[in-house]
N, C-alpha and C. Protein backbone atom coordinates (compact mmCIF):
# COMPACT_ATOMS: atom_id res chain seq x y z
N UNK A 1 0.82 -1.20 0.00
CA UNK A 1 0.00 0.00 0.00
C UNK A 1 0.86 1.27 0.00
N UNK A 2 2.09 1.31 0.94
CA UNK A 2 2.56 2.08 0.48
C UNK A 2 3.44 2.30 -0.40
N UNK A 3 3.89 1.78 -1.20
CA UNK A 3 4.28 1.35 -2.60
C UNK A 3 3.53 1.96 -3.50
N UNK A 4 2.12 1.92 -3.63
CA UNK A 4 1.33 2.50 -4.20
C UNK A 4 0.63 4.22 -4.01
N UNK A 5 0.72 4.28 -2.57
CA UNK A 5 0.72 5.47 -2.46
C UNK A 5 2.03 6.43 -2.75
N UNK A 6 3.25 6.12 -2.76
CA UNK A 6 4.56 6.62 -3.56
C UNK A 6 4.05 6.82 -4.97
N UNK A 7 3.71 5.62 -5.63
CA UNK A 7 3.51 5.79 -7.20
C UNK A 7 2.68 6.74 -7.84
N UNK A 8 1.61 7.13 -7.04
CA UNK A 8 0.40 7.89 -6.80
C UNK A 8 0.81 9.09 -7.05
N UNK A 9 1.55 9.52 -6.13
CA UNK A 9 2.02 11.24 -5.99
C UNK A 9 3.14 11.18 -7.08
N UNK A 10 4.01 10.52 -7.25
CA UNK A 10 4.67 10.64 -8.38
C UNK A 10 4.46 10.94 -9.50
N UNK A 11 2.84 10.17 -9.86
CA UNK A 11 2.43 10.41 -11.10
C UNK A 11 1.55 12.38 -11.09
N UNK A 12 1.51 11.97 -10.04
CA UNK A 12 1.18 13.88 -9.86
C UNK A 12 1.55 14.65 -10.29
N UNK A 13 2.93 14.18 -9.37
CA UNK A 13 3.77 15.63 -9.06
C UNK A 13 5.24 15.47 -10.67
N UNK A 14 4.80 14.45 -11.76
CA UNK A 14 5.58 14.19 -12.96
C UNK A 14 4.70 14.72 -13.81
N UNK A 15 3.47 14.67 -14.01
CA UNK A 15 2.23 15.18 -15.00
C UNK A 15 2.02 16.99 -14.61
N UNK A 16 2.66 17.41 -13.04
CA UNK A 16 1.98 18.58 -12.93
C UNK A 16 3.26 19.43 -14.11
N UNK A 17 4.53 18.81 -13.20
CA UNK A 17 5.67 19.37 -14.39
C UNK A 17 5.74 19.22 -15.79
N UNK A 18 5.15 18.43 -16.52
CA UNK A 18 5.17 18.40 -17.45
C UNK A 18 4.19 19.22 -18.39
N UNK A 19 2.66 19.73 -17.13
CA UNK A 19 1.82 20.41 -17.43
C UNK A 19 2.38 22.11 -17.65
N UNK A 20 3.24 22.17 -16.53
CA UNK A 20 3.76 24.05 -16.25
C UNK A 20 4.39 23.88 -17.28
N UNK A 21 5.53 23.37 -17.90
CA UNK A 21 5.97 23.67 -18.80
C UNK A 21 5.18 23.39 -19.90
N UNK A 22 4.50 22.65 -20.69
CA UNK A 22 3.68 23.08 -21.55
C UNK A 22 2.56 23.95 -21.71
N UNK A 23 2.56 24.14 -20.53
CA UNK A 23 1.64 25.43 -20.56
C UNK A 23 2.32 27.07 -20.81
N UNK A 24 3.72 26.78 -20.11
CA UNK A 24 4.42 28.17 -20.66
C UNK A 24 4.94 28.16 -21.97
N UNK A 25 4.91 27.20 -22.51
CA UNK A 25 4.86 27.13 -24.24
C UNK A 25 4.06 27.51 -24.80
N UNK A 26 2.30 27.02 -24.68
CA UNK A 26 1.67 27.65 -25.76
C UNK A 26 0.85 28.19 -25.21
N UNK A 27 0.99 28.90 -23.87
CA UNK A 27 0.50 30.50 -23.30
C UNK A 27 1.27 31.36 -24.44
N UNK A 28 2.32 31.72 -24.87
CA UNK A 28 3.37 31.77 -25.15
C UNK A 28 2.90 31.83 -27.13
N UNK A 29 2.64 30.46 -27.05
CA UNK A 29 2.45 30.16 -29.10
C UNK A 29 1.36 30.49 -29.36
N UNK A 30 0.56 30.62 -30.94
CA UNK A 30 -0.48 30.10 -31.65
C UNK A 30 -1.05 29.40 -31.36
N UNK A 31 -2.16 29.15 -31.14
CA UNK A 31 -3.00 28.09 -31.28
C UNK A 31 -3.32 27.25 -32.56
N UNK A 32 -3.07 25.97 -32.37
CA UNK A 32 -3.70 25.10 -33.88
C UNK A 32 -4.83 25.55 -34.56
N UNK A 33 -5.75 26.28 -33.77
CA UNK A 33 -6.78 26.25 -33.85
C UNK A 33 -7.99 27.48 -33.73
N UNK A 34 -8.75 27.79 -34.81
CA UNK A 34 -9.19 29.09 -34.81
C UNK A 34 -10.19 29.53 -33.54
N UNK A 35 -10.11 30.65 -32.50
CA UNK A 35 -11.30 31.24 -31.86
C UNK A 35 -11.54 32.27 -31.40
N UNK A 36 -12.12 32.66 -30.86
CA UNK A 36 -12.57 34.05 -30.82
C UNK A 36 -11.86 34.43 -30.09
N UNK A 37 -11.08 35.76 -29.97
CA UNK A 37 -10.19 36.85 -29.47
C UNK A 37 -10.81 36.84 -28.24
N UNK A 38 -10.51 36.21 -27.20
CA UNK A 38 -10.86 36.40 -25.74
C UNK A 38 -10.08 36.55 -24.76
N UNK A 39 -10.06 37.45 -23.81
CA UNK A 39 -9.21 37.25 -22.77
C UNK A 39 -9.89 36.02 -21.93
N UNK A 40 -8.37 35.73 -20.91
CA UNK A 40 -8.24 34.05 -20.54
C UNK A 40 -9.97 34.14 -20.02
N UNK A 41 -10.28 34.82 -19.10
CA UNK A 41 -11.62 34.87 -18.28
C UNK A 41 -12.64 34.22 -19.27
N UNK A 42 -12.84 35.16 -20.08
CA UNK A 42 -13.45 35.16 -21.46
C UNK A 42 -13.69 33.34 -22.09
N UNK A 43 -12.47 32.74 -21.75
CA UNK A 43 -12.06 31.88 -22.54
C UNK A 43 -12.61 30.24 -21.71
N UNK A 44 -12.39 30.96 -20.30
CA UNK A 44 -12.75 29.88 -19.52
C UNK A 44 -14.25 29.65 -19.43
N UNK A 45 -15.24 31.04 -19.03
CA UNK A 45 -16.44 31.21 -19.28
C UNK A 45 -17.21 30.60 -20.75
N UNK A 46 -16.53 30.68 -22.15
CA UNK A 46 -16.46 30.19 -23.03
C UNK A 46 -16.73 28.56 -23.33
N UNK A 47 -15.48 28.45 -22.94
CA UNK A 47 -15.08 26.65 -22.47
C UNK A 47 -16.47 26.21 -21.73
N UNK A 48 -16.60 26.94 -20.47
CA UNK A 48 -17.48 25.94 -20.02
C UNK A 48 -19.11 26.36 -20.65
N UNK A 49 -19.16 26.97 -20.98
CA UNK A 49 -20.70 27.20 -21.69
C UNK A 49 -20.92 26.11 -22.89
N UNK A 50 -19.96 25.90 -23.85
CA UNK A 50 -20.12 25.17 -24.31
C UNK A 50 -20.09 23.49 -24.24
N UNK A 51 -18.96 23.61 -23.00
CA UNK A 51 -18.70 21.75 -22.58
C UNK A 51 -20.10 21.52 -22.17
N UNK A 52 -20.63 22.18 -21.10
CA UNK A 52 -21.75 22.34 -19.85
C UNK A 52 -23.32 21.95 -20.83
N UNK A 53 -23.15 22.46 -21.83
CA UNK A 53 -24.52 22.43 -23.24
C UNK A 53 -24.01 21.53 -23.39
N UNK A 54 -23.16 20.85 -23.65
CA UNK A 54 -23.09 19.62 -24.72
C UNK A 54 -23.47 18.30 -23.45
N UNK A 55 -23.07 18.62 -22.41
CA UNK A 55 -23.13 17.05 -21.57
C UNK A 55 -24.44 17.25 -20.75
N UNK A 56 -24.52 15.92 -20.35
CA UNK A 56 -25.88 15.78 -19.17
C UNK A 56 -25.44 15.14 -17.85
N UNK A 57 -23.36 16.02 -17.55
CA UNK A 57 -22.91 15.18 -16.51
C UNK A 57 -22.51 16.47 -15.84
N UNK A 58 -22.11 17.26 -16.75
CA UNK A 58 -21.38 18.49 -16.50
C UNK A 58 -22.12 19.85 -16.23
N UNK A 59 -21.87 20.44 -14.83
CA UNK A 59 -22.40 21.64 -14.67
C UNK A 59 -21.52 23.07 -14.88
N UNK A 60 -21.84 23.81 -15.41
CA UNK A 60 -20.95 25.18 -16.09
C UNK A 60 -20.25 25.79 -14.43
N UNK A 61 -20.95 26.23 -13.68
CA UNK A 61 -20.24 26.31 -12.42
C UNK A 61 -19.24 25.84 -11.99
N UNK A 62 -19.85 24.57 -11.83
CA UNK A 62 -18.55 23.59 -11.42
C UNK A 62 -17.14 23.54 -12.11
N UNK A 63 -17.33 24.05 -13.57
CA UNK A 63 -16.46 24.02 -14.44
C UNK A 63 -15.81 25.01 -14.52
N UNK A 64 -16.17 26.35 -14.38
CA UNK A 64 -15.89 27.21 -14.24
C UNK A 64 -15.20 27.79 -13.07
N UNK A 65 -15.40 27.30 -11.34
CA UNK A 65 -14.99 26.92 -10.75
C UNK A 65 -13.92 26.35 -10.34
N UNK A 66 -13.56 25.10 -10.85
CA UNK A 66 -12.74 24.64 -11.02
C UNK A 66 -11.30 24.90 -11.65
N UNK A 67 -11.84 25.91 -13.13
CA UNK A 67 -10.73 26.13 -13.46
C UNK A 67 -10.48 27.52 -13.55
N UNK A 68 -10.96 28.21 -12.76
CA UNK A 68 -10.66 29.39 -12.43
C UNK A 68 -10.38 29.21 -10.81
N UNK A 69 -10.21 28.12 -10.62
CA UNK A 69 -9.18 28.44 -9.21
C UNK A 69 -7.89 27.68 -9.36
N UNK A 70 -7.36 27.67 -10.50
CA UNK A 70 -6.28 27.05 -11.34
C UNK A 70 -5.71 28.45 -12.06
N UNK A 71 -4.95 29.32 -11.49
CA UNK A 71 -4.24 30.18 -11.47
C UNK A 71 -3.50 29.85 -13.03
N UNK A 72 -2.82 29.07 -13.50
CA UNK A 72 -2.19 28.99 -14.82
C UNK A 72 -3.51 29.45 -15.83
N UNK A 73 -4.52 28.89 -15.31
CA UNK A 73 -5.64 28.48 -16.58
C UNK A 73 -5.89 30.52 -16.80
N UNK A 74 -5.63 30.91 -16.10
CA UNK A 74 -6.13 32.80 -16.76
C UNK A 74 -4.67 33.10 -17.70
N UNK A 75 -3.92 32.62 -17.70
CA UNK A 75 -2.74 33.14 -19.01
C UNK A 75 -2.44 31.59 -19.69
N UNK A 76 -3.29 30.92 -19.92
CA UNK A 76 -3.42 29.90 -21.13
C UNK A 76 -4.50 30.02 -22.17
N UNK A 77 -4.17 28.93 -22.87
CA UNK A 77 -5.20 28.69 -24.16
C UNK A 77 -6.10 27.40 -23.75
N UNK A 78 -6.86 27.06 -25.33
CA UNK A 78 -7.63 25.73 -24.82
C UNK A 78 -7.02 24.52 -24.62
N UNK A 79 -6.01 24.49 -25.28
CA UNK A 79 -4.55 23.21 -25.21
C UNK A 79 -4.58 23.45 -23.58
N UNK A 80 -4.15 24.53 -22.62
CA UNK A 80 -3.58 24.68 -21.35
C UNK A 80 -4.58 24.25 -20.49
N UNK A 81 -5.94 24.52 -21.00
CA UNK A 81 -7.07 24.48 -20.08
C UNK A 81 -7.42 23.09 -19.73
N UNK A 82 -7.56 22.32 -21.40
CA UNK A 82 -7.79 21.22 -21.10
C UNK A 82 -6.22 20.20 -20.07
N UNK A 83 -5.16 20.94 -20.16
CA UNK A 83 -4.51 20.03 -19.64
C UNK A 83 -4.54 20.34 -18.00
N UNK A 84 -4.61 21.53 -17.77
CA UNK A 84 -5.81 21.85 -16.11
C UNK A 84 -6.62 20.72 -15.85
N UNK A 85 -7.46 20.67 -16.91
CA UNK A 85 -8.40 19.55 -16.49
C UNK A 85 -8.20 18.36 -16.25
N UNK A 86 -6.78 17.54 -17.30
CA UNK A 86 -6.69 16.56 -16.81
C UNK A 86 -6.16 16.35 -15.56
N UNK A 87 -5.08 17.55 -15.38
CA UNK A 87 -4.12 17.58 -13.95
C UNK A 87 -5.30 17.73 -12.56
N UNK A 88 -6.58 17.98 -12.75
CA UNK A 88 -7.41 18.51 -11.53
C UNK A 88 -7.80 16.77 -11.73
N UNK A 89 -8.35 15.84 -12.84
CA UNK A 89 -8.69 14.61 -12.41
C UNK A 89 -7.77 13.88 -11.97
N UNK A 90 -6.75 14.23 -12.56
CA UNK A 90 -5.48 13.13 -11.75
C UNK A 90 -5.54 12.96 -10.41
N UNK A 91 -5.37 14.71 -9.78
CA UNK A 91 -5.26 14.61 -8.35
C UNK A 91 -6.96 14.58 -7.63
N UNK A 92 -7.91 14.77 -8.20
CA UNK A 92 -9.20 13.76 -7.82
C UNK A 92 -8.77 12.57 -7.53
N UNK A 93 -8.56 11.71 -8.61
CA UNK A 93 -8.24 10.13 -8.39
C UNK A 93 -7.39 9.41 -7.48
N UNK A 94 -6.16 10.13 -7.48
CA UNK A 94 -5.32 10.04 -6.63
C UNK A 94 -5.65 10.07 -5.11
N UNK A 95 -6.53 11.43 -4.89
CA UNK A 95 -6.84 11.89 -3.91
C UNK A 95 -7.86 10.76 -2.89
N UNK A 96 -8.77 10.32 -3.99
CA UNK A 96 -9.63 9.21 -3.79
C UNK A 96 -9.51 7.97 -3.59
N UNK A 97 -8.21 7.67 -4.20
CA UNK A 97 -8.09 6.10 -3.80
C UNK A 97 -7.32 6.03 -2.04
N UNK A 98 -6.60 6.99 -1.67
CA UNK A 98 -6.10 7.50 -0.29
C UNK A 98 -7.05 7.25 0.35
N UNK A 99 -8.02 7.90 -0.12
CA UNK A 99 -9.38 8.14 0.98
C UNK A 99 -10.08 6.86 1.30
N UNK A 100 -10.11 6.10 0.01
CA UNK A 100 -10.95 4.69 -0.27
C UNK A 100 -9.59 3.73 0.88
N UNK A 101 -8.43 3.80 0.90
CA UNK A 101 -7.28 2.77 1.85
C UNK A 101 -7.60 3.43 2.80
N UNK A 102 -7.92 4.50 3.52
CA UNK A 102 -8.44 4.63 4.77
C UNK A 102 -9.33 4.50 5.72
N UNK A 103 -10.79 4.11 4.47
CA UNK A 103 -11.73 4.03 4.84
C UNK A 103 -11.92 2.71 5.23
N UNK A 104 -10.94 2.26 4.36
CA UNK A 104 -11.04 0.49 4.56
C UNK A 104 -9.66 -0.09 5.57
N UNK A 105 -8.97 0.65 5.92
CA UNK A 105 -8.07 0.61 6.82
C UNK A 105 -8.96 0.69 7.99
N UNK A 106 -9.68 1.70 8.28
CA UNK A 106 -10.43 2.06 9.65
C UNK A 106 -12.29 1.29 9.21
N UNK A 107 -12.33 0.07 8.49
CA UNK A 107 -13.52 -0.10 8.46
C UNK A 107 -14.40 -0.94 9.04
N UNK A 108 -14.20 -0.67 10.26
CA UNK A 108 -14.90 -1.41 11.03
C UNK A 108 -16.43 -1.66 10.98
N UNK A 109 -16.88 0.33 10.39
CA UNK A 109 -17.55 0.24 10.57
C UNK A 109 -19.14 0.34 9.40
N UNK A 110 -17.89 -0.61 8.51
CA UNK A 110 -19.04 -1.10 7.28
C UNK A 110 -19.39 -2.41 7.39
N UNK A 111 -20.57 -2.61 6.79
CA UNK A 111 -20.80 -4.23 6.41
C UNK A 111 -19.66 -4.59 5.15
N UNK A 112 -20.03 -5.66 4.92
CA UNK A 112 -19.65 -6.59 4.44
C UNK A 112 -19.84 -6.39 2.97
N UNK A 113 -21.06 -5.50 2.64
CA UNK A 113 -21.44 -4.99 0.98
C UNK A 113 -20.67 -4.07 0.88
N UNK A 114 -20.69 -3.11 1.85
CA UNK A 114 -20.03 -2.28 1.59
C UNK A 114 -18.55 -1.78 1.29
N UNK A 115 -17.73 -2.90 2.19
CA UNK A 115 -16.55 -3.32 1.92
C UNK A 115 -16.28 -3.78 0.72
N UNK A 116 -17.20 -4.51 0.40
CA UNK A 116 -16.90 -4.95 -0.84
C UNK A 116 -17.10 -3.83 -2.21
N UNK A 117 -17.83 -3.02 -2.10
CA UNK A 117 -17.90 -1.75 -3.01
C UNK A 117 -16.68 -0.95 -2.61
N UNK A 118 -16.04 -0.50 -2.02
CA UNK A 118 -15.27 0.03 -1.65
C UNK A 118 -14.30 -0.90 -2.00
N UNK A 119 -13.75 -1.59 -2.43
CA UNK A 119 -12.21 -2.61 -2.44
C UNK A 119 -12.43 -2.46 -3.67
N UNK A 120 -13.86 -2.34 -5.03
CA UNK A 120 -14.22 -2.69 -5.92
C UNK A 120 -13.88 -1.15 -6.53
N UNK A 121 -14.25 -0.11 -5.77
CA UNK A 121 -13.78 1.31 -6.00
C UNK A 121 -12.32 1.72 -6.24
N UNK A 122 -12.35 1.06 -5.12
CA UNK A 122 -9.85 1.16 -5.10
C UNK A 122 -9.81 0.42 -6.20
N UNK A 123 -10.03 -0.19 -7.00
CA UNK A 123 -9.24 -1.13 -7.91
C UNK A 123 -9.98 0.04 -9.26
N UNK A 124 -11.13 0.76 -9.18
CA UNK A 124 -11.60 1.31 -10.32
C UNK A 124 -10.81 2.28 -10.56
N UNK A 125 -10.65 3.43 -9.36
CA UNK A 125 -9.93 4.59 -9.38
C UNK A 125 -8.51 4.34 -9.35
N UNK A 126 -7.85 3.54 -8.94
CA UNK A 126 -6.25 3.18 -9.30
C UNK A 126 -5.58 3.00 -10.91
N UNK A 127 -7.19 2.03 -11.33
CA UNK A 127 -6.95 2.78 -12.70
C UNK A 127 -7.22 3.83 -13.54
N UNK A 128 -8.02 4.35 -12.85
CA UNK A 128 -8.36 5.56 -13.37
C UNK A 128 -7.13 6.54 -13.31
N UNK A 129 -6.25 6.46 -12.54
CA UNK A 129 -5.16 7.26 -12.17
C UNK A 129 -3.87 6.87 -13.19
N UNK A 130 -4.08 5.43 -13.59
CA UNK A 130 -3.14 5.29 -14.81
C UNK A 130 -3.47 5.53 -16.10
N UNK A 131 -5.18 5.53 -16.27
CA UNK A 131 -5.58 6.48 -17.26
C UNK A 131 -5.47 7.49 -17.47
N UNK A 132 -5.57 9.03 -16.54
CA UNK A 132 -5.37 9.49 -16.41
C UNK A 132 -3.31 10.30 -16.81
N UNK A 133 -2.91 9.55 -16.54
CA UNK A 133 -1.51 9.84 -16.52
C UNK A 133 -1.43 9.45 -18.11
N UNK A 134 -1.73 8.37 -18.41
CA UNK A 134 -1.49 8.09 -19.65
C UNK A 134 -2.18 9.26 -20.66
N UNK A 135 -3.29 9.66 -20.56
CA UNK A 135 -3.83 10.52 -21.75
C UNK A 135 -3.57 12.05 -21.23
N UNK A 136 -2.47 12.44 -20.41
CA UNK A 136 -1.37 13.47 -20.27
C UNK A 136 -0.63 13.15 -21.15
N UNK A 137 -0.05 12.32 -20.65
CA UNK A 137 1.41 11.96 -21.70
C UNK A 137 0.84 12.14 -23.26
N UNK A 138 -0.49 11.80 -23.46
CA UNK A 138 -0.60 11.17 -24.82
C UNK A 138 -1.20 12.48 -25.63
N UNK A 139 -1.47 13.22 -24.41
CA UNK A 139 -2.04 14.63 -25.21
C UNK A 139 -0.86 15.37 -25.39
N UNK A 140 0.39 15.21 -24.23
CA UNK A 140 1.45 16.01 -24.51
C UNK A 140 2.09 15.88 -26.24
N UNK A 141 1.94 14.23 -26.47
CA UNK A 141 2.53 13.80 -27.67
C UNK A 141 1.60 14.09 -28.77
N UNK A 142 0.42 14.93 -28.55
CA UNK A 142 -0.79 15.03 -29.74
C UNK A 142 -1.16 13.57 -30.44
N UNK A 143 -1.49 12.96 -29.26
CA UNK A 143 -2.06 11.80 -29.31
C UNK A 143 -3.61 11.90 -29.05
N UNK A 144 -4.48 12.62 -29.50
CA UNK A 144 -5.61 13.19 -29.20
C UNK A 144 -6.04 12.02 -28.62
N UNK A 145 -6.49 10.99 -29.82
CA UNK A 145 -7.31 9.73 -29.86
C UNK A 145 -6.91 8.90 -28.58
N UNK A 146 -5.96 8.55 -28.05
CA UNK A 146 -5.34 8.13 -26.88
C UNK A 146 -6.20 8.90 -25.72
N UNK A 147 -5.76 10.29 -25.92
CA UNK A 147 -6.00 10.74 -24.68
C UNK A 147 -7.59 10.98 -24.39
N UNK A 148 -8.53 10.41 -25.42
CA UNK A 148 -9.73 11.05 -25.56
C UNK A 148 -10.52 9.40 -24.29
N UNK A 149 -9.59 8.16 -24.76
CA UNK A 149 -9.99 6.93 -24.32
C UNK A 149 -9.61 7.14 -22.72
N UNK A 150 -8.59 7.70 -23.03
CA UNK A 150 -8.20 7.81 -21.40
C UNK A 150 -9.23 8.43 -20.26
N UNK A 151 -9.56 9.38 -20.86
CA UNK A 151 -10.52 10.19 -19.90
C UNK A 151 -11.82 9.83 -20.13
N UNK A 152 -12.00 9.05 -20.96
CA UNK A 152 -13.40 8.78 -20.87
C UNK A 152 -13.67 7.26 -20.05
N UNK A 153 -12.41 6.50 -20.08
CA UNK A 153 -12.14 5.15 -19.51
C UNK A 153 -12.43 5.54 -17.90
N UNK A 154 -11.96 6.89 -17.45
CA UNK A 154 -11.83 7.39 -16.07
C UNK A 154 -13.28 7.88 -15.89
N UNK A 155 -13.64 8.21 -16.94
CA UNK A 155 -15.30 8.63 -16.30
C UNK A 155 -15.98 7.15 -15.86
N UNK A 156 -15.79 6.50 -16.80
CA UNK A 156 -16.72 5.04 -16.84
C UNK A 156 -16.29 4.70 -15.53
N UNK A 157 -15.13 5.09 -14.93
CA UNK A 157 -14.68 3.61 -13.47
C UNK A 157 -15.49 4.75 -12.43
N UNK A 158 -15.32 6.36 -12.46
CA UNK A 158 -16.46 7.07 -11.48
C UNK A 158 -17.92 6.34 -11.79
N UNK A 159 -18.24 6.00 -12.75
CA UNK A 159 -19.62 5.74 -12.75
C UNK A 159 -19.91 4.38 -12.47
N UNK A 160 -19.05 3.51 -12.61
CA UNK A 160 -19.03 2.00 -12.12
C UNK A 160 -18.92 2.00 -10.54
N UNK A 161 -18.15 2.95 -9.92
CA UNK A 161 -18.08 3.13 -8.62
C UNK A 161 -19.71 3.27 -8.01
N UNK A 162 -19.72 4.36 -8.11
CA UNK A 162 -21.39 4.67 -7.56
C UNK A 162 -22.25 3.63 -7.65
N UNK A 163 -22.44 2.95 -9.07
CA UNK A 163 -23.18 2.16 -9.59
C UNK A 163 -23.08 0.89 -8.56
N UNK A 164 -21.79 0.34 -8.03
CA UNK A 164 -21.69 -0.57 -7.50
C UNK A 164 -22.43 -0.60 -5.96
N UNK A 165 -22.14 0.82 -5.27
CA UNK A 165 -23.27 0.59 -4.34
C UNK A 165 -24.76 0.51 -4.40
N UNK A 166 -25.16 0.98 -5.23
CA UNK A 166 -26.78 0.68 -5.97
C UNK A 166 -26.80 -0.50 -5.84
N UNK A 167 -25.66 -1.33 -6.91
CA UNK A 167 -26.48 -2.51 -7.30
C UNK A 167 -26.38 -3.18 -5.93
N UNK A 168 -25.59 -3.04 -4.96
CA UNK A 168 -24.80 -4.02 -3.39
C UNK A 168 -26.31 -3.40 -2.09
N UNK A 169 -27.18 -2.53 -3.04
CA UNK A 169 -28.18 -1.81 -1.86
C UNK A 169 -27.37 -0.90 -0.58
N UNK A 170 -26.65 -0.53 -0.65
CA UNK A 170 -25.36 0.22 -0.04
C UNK A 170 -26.43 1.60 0.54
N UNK A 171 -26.95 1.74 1.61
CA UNK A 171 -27.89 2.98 1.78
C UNK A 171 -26.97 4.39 1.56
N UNK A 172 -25.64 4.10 2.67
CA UNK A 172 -24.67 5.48 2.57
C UNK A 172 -23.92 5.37 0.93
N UNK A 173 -23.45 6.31 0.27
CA UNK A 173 -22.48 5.97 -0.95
C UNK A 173 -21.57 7.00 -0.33
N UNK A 174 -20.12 6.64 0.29
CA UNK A 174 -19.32 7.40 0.91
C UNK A 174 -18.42 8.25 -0.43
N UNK A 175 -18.43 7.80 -1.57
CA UNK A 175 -17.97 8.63 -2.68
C UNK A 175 -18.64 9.51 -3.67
N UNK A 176 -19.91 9.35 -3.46
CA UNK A 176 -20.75 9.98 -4.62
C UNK A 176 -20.31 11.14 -4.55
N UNK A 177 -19.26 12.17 -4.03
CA UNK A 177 -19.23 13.74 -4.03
C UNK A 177 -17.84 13.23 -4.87
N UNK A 178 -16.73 11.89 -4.91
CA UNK A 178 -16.01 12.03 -5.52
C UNK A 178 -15.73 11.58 -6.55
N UNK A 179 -17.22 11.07 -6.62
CA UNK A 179 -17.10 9.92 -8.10
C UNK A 179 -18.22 11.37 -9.33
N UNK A 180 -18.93 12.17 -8.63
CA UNK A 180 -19.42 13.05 -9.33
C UNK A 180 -18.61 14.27 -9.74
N UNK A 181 -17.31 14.75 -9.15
CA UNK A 181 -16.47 15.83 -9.26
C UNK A 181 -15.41 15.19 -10.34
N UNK A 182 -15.12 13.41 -10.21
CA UNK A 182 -14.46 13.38 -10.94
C UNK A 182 -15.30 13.12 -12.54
N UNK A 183 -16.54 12.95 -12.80
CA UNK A 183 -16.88 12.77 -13.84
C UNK A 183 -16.78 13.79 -14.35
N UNK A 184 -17.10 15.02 -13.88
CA UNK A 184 -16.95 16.28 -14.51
C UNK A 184 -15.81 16.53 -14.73
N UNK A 185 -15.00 16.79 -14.29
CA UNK A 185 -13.34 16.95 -14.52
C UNK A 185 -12.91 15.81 -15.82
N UNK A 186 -13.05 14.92 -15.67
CA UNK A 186 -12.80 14.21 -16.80
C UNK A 186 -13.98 14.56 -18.43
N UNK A 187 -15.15 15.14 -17.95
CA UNK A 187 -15.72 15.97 -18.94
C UNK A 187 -15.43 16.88 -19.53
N UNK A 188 -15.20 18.19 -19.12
CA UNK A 188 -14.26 19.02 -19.19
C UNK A 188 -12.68 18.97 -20.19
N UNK A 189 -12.36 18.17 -19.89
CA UNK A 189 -11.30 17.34 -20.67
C UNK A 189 -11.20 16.90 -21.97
N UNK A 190 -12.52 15.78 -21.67
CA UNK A 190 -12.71 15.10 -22.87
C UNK A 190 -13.10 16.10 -23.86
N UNK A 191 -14.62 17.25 -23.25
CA UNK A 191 -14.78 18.31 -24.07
C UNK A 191 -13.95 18.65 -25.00
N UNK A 192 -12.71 19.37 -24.06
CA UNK A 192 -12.25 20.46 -24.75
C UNK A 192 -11.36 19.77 -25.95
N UNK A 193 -10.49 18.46 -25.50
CA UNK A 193 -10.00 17.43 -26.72
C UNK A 193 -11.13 17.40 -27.93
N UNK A 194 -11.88 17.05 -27.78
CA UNK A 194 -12.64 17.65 -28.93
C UNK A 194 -13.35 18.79 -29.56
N UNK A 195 -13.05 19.38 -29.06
CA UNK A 195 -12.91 20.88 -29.87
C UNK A 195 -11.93 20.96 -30.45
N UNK A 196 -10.29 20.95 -29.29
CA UNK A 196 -9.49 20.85 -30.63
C UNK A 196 -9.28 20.06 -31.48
N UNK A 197 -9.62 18.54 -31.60
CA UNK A 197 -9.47 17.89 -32.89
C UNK A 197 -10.72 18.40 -34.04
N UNK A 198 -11.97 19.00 -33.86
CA UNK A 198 -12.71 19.13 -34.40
C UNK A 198 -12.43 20.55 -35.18
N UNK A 199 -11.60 21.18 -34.19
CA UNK A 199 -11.38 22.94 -34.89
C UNK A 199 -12.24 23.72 -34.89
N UNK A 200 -13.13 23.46 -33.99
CA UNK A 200 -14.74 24.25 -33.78
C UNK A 200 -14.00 25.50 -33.14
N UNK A 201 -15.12 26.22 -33.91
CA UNK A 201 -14.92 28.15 -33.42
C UNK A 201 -15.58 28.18 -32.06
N UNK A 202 -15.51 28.21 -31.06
CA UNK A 202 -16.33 28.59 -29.56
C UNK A 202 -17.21 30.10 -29.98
């Protein structure tokens, strides 16, 4: 376990560096891609109006929120924003599977279903965290298509999570605030990857 919690923050604190510096690159460059003359504010408000319309997971607040308390994201582009987004699900996931070894470290005081949703959660979000890392890397390499599986692979294990206490009759769901923050964050993401492969004007 702790083996894994090392690997965890590593993949963090290797994706966040790899994020600052590509973000002071194409704060910096051109964009691939044509849109409207906005300042960053502008851009983020933008972003999420349109992610927020397109999904039935994603709330514009939340999105907006989110990445406006991400200090890089006001002197980036949509390349920078979306990689905000993946760096905010990483450390969701990360954050979550900690929480999920503690809960089950100190779980005395679950049944037996519930344990079992929870052990079933750690194994969802652990990968979600190597998904995650992977469709960084893969967006760094303009691996769109990669990185589009990645984050959407990470939504599916938030929604398999929840789902699993439903189906186990689980009355409490001790993650639904983190299996719902991370679907959005990984929305957000996926969004904005497709905008830029699509080249849509915002």
């Amino acid at each position: 376990m702790q083996h894994m919690h090392e690997t965890m923050l590593q993949f963090s604190f290797f994706s966040f560096t790899l994020c600052f510096f590509f973000l002071i690159i194409i704060s910096h460059g051109r964009s691939s891609i044509s849109t409207i003359s906005a300042t960053p504010n502008d851009l983020i408000n933008q972003t999420c109006k349109t992610c927020s319309g397109r999904s039935t997971v994603l709330k514009y607040n939340f999105c907006s929120a989110s990445l406006e308390a991400i200090p890089v994201s006001h002197a980036t582009n949509l390349q920078g924003l979306a990689l905000v987004a993946m760096e905010l699900a990483l450390e969701n996931a990360t954050h979550t599977v900690i929480s999920i070894m503690n809960l089950l470290k100190n779980g005395t005081s679950f049944d037996h279903f519930e344990l079992a949703s929870l052990k079933d959660c750690l194994e969802l979000y652990w990968d979600a965290v190597l998904s995650i890392a992977d469709s960084i890397e893969a967006f760094l390499s303009e691996n769109n298509e990669i990185a589009e599986m990645g984050m959407f692979g990470s939504m599916e294990a938030a929604a398999t999570c929840e789902e699993g206490f439903l189906e186990k009759k689980v009355e409490v769901h001790p993650l639904t605030k983190e299996n719902y923050n991370l679907l959005q964050l990984c929305d957000i993401a996926l969004c904005i990857i497709r905008l830029l492969v699509n080249g849509l004007i915002m």
